[in-house]
Protein backbone atom coordinates (compact mmCIF):
# COMPACT_ATOMS: atom_id res chain seq x y z
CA UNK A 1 -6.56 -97.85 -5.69
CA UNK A 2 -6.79 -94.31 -5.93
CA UNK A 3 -9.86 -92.33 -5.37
CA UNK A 4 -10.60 -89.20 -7.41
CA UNK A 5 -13.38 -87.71 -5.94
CA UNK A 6 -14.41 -85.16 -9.14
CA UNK A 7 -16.93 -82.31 -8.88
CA UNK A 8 -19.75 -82.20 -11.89
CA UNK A 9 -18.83 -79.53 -14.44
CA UNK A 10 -22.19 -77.77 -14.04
CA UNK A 11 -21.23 -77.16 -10.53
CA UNK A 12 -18.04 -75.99 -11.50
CA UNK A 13 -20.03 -73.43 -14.02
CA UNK A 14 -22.21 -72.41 -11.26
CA UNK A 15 -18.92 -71.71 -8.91
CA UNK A 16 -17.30 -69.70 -11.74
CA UNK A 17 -20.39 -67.84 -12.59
CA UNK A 18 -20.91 -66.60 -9.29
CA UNK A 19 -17.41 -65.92 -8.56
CA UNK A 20 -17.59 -63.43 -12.23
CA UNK A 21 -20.59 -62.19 -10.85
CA UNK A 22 -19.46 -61.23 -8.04
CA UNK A 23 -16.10 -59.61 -9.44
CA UNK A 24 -18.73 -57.60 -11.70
CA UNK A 25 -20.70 -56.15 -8.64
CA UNK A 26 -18.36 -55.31 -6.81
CA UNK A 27 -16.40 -53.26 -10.09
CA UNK A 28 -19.63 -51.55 -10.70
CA UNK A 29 -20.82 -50.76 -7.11
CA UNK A 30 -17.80 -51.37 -4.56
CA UNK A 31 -19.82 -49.24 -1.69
CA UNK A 32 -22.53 -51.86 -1.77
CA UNK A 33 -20.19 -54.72 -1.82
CA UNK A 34 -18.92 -53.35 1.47
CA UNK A 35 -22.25 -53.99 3.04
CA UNK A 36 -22.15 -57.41 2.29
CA UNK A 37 -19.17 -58.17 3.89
CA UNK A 38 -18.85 -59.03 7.66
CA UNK A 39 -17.44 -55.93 8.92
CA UNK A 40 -19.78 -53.60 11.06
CA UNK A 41 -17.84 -49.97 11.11
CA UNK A 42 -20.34 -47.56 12.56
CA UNK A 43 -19.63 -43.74 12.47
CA UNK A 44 -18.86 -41.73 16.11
CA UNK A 45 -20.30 -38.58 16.12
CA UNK A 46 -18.48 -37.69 19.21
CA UNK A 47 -15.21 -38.44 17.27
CA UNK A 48 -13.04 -34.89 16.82
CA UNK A 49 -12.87 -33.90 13.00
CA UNK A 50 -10.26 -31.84 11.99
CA UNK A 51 -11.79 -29.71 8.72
CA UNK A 52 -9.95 -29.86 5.64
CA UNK A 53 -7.52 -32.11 6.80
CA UNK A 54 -9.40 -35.24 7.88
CA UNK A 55 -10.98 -34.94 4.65
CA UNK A 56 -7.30 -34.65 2.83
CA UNK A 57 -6.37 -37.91 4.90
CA UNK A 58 -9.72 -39.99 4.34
CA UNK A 59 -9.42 -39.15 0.53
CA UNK A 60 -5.86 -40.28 0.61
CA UNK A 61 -6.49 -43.66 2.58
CA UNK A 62 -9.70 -44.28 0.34
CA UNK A 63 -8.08 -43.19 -2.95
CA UNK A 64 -8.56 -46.80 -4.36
CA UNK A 65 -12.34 -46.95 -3.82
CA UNK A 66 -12.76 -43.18 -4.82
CA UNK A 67 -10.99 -44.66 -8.31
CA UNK A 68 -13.58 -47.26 -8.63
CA UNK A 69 -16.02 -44.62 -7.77
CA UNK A 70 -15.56 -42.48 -10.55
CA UNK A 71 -15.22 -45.46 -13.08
CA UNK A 72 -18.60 -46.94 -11.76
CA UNK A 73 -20.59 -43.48 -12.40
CA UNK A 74 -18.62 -42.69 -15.71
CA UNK A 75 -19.56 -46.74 -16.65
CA UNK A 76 -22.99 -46.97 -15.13
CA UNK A 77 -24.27 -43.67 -16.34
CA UNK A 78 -24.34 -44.99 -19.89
CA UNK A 79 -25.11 -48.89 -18.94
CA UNK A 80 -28.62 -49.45 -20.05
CA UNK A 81 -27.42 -46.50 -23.67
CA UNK A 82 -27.23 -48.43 -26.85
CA UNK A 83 -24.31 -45.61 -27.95
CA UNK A 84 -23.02 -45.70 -24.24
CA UNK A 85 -19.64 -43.48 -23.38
CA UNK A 86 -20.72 -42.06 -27.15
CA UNK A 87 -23.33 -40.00 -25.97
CA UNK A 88 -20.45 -37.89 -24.30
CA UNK A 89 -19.38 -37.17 -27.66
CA UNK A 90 -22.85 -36.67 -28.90
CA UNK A 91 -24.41 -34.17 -26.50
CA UNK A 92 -22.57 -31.15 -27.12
CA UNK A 93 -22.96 -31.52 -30.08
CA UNK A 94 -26.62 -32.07 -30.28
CA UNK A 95 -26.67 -29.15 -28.09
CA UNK A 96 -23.84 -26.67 -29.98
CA UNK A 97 -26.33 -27.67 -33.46
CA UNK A 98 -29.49 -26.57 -31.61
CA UNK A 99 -28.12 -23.28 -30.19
CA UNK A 100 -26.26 -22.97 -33.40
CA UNK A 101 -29.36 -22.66 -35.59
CA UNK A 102 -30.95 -20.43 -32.84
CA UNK A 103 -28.44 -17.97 -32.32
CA UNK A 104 -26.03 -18.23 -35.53
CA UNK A 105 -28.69 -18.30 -37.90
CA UNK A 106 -31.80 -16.73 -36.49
CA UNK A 107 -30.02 -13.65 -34.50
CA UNK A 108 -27.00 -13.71 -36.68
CA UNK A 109 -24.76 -13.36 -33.36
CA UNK A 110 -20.63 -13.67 -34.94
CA UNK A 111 -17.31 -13.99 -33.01
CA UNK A 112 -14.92 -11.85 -34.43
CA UNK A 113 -11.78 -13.75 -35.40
CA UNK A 114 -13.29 -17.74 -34.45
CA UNK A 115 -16.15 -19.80 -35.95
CA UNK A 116 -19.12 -19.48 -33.98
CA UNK A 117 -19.56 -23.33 -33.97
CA UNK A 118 -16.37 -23.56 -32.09
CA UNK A 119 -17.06 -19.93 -29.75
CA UNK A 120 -20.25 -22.20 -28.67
CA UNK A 121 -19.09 -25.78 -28.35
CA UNK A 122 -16.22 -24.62 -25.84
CA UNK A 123 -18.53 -22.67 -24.27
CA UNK A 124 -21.00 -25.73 -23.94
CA UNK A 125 -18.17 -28.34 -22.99
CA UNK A 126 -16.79 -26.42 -19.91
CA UNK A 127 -20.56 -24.82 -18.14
CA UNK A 128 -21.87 -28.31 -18.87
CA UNK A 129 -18.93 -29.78 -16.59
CA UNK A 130 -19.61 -27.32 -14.14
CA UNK A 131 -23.54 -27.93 -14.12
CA UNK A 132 -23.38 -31.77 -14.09
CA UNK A 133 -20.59 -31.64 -10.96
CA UNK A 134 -22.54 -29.26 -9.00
CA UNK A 135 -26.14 -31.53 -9.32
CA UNK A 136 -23.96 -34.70 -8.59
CA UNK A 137 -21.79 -33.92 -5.77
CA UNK A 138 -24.69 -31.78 -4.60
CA UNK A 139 -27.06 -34.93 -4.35
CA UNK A 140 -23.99 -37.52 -4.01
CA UNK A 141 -25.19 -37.57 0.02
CA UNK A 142 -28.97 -38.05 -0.37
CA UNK A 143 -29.02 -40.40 -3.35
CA UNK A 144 -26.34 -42.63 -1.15
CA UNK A 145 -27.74 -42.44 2.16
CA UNK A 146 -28.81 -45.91 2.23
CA UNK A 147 -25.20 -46.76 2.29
CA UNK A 148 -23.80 -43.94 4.49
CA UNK A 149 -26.27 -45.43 6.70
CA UNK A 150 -25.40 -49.39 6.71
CA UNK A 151 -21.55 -49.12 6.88
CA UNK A 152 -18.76 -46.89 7.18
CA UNK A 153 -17.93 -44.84 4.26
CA UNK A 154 -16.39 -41.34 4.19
CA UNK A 155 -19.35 -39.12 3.28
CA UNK A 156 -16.85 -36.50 1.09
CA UNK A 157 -15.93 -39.39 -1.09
CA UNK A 158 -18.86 -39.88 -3.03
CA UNK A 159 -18.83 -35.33 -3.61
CA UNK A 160 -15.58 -36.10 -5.25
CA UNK A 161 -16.28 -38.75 -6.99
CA UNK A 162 -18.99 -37.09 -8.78
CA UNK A 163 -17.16 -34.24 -9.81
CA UNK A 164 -14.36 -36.45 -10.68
CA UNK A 165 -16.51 -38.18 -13.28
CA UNK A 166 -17.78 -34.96 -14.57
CA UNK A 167 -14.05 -34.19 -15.21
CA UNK A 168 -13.61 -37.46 -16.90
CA UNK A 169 -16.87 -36.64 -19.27
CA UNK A 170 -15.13 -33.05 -20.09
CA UNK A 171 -11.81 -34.82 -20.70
CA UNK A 172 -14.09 -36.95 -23.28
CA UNK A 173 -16.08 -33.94 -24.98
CA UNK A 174 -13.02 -32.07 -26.11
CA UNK A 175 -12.83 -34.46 -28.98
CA UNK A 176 -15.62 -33.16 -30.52
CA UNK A 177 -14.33 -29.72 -30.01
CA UNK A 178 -10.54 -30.37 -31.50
CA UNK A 179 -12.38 -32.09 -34.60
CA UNK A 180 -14.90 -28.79 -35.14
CA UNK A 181 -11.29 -26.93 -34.65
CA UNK A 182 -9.73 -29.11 -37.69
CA UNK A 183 -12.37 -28.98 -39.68
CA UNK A 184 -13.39 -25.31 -39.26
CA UNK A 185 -9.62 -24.46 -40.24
CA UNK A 186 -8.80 -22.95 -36.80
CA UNK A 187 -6.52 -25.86 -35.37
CA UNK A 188 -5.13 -26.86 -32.07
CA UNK A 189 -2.29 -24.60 -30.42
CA UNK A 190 0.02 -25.51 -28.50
CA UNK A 191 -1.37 -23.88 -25.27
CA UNK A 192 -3.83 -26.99 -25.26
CA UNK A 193 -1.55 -28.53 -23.12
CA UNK A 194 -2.15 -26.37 -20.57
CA UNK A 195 -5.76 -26.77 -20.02
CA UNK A 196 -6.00 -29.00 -17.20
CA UNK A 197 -5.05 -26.04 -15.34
CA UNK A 198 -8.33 -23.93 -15.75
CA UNK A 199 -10.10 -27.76 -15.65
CA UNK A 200 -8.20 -28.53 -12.30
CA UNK A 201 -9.53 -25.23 -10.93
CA UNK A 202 -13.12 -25.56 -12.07
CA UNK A 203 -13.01 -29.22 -10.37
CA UNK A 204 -12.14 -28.17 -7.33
CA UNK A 205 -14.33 -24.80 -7.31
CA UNK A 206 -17.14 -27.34 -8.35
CA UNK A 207 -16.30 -29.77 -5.67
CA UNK A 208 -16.59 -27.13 -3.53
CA UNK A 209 -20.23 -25.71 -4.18
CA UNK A 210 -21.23 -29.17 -4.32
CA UNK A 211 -19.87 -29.26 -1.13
CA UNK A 212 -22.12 -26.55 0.10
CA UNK A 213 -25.00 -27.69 -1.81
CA UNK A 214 -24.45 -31.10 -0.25
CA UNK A 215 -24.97 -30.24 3.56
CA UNK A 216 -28.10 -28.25 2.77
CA UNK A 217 -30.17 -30.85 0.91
CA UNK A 218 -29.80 -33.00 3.67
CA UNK A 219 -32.12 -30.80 5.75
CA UNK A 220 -34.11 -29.38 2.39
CA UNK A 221 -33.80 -31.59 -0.64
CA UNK A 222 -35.68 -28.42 -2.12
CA UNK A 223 -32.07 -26.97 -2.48
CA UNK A 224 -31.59 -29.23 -5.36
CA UNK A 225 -34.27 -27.87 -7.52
CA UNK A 226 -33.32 -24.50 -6.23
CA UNK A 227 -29.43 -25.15 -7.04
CA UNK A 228 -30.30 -26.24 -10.80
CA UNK A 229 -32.53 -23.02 -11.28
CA UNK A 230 -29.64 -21.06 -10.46
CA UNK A 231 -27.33 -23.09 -12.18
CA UNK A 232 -29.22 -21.78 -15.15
CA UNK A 233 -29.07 -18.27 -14.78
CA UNK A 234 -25.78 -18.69 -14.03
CA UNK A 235 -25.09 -20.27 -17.25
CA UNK A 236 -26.95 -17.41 -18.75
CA UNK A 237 -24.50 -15.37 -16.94
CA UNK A 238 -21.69 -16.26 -19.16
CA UNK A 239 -20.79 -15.85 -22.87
CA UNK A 240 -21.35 -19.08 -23.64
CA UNK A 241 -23.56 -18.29 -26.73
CA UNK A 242 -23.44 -14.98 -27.05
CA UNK A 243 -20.40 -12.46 -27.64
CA UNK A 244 -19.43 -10.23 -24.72
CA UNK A 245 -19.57 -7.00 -26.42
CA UNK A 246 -23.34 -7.24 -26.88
CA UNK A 247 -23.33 -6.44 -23.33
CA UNK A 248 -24.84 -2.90 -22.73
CA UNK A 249 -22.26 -0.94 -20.27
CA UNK A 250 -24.31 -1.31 -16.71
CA UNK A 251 -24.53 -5.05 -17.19
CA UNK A 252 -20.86 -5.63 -18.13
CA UNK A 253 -20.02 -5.52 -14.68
CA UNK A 254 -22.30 -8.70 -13.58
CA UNK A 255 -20.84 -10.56 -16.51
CA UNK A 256 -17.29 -9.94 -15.61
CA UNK A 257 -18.25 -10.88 -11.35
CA UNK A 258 -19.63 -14.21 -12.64
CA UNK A 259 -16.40 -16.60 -11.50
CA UNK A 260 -17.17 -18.73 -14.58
CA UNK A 261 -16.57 -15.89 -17.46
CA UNK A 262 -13.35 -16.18 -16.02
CA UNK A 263 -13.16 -19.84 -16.12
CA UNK A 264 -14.26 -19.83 -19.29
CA UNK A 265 -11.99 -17.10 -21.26
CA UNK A 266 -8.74 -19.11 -19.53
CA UNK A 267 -9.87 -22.24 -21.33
CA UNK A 268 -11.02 -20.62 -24.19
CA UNK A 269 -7.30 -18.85 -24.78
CA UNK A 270 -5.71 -22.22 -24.43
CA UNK A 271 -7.97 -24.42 -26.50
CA UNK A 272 -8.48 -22.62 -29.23
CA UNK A 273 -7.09 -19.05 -29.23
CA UNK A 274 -3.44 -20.10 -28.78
CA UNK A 275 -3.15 -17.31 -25.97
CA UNK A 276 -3.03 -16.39 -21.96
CA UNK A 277 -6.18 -14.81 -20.97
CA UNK A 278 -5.44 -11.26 -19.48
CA UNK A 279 -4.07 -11.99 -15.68
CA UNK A 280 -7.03 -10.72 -13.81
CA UNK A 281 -8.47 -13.76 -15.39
CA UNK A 282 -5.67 -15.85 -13.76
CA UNK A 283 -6.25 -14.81 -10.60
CA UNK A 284 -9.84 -14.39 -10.37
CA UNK A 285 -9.89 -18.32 -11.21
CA UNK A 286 -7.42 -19.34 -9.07
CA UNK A 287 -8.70 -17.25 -6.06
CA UNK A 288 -12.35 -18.47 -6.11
CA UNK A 289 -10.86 -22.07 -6.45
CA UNK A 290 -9.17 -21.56 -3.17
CA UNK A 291 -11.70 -20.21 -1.44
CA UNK A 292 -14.57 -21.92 -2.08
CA UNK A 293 -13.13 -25.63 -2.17
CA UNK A 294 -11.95 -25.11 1.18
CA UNK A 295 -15.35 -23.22 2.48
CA UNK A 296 -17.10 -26.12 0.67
CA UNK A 297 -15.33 -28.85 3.10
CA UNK A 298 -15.08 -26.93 5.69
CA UNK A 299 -19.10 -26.77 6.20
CA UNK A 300 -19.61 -30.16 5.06
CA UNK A 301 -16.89 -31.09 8.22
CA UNK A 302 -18.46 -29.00 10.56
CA UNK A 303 -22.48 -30.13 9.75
CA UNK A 304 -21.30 -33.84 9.12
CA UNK A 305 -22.18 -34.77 13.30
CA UNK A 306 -25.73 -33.24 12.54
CA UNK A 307 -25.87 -34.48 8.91
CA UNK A 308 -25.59 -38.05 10.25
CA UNK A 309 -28.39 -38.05 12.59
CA UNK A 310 -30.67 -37.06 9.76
CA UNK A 311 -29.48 -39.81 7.41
């Protein structure tokens, strides 16, 4: 006789259930499914950090969770939306229609040679990606210190990730702007191709004042509030609205030191304009990506012994 010892098929549910709950929770927070495992990694804050490149190793080994990373914040930031990922689509250009009314129609502002609608929604896609990666890799360390302080996790990982998802989001919102460009008659150029280039060196001049902003709101988490007040005036800074040559001649000069108007008239000559930006553009962009990305990591490496204390 042969004995079949069977397990009841609500059990069976309850094992599978678990097992997809489980898969789901870790997929949409992997950090926190660390801390349930059994490993205990604690940091050493006598261990010798090499700036820039311990960080350039640990993002290497860790490239697999700072993948999950990004999809978890892109995923979870519209979770609980009914529209979801469409709201990506949907704010700029809420935001271009509002600012189009104000300034199009009320102050009659016009870009020679390009619809204004298309003049602003650029303008709104690229400072928005800049804004929303400072903010989040700026409060990546406070709002995960519960974490950083339960089980090993390189610190710089979750700064990246932030601004990696804020790249993702910009990625998104340039559908919007190539369907305003069809529609409005101006079409896509060629040169389109080549705007991860200015995106690649916003992302990593983001990353880096992030960076910065990062290891100060540890010690102040008024920096924050400070950071997104400047953030603002920065934005105000740049043409993102307005044309440049409404500029009276002694303020031309704070328009053109602003690293974004830079930024900004790169992407601008490859989305839409079908051009290269003059090459003082070029190297403005490229030489405040280099500087301040490394600066940014730098800091962070050196205050990281202290910054762990205080977490």
């Amino acid at each position: 006789m042969v004995i079949i010892d069977s397990v009841p098929t609500n059990t069976l549910a309850r094992r599978e259930s678990s097992r997809t709950c489980r898969r789901q929770i870790s997929f949409l927070d992997p950090v926190s499914s660390l801390m349930t495992s059994n490993t205990s990694t604690r940091y050493d804050s006598s261990a010798r950090r090499r700036p820039l490149i311990s960080e350039a190793v640990s993002l290497w080994r860790h490239r697999d969770l700072l993948r999950l990373l990004i999809t978890r914040d892109v995923i979870v930031r519209y979770k609980r939306s009914v529209l979801g990922v469409a709201w990506t689509l949907l704010m700029p250009l809420m935001t271009m229609a509002v600012m189009w009314v104000v300034f199009s129609a009320i102050f009659r502002f016009e870009i020679p040679g390009v619809p204004f609608t298309v003049y602003l929604l650029s303008g709104i896609v690229l400072i928005s990606f800049f804004s929303q990666g400072v903010m989040a890799a700026g409060s990546s360390i406070v709002n995960n210190s519960p974490i950083l302080a339960n089980v090993y996790v390189p610190p710089e990982i979750f700064a990246f990730s932030a601004t990696g998802a804020a790249a993702v989001n910009l990625f998104i919102s340039l559908i919007p702007l190539f369907a305003i460009q069809l529609f409005t008659g101006v079409g896509i150029p060629w040169t389109v191709v080549l705007v991860p280039i200015p995106a690649l060196a916003l992302l990593a001049f983001a990353t880096g004042v992030g960076l910065l902003v990062a290891s100060a709101a540890v010690f102040f988490y008024d920096v924050l509030n400070l950071t997104e007040v400047l953030l603002q005036l920065v934005s105000y800074l740049t043409p993102t609205f307005y044309p440049i040559n409404i500029i009276p001649e002694p303020l031309i000069y704070v328009i053109y030191a602003n690293p974004l108007y830079s930024y900004l008239e790169v992407f601008r000559g490859f989305v839409y304009q079908g051009e290269f930006a003059p090459t003082w553009h070029f190297v403005y962009m490229i030489t405040s990506a280099l500087i301040i990305l490394p600066l940014g990591v730098w800091t962070f490496s050196r205050q990281w012994k202290r910054l762990v204390v205080l977490i």
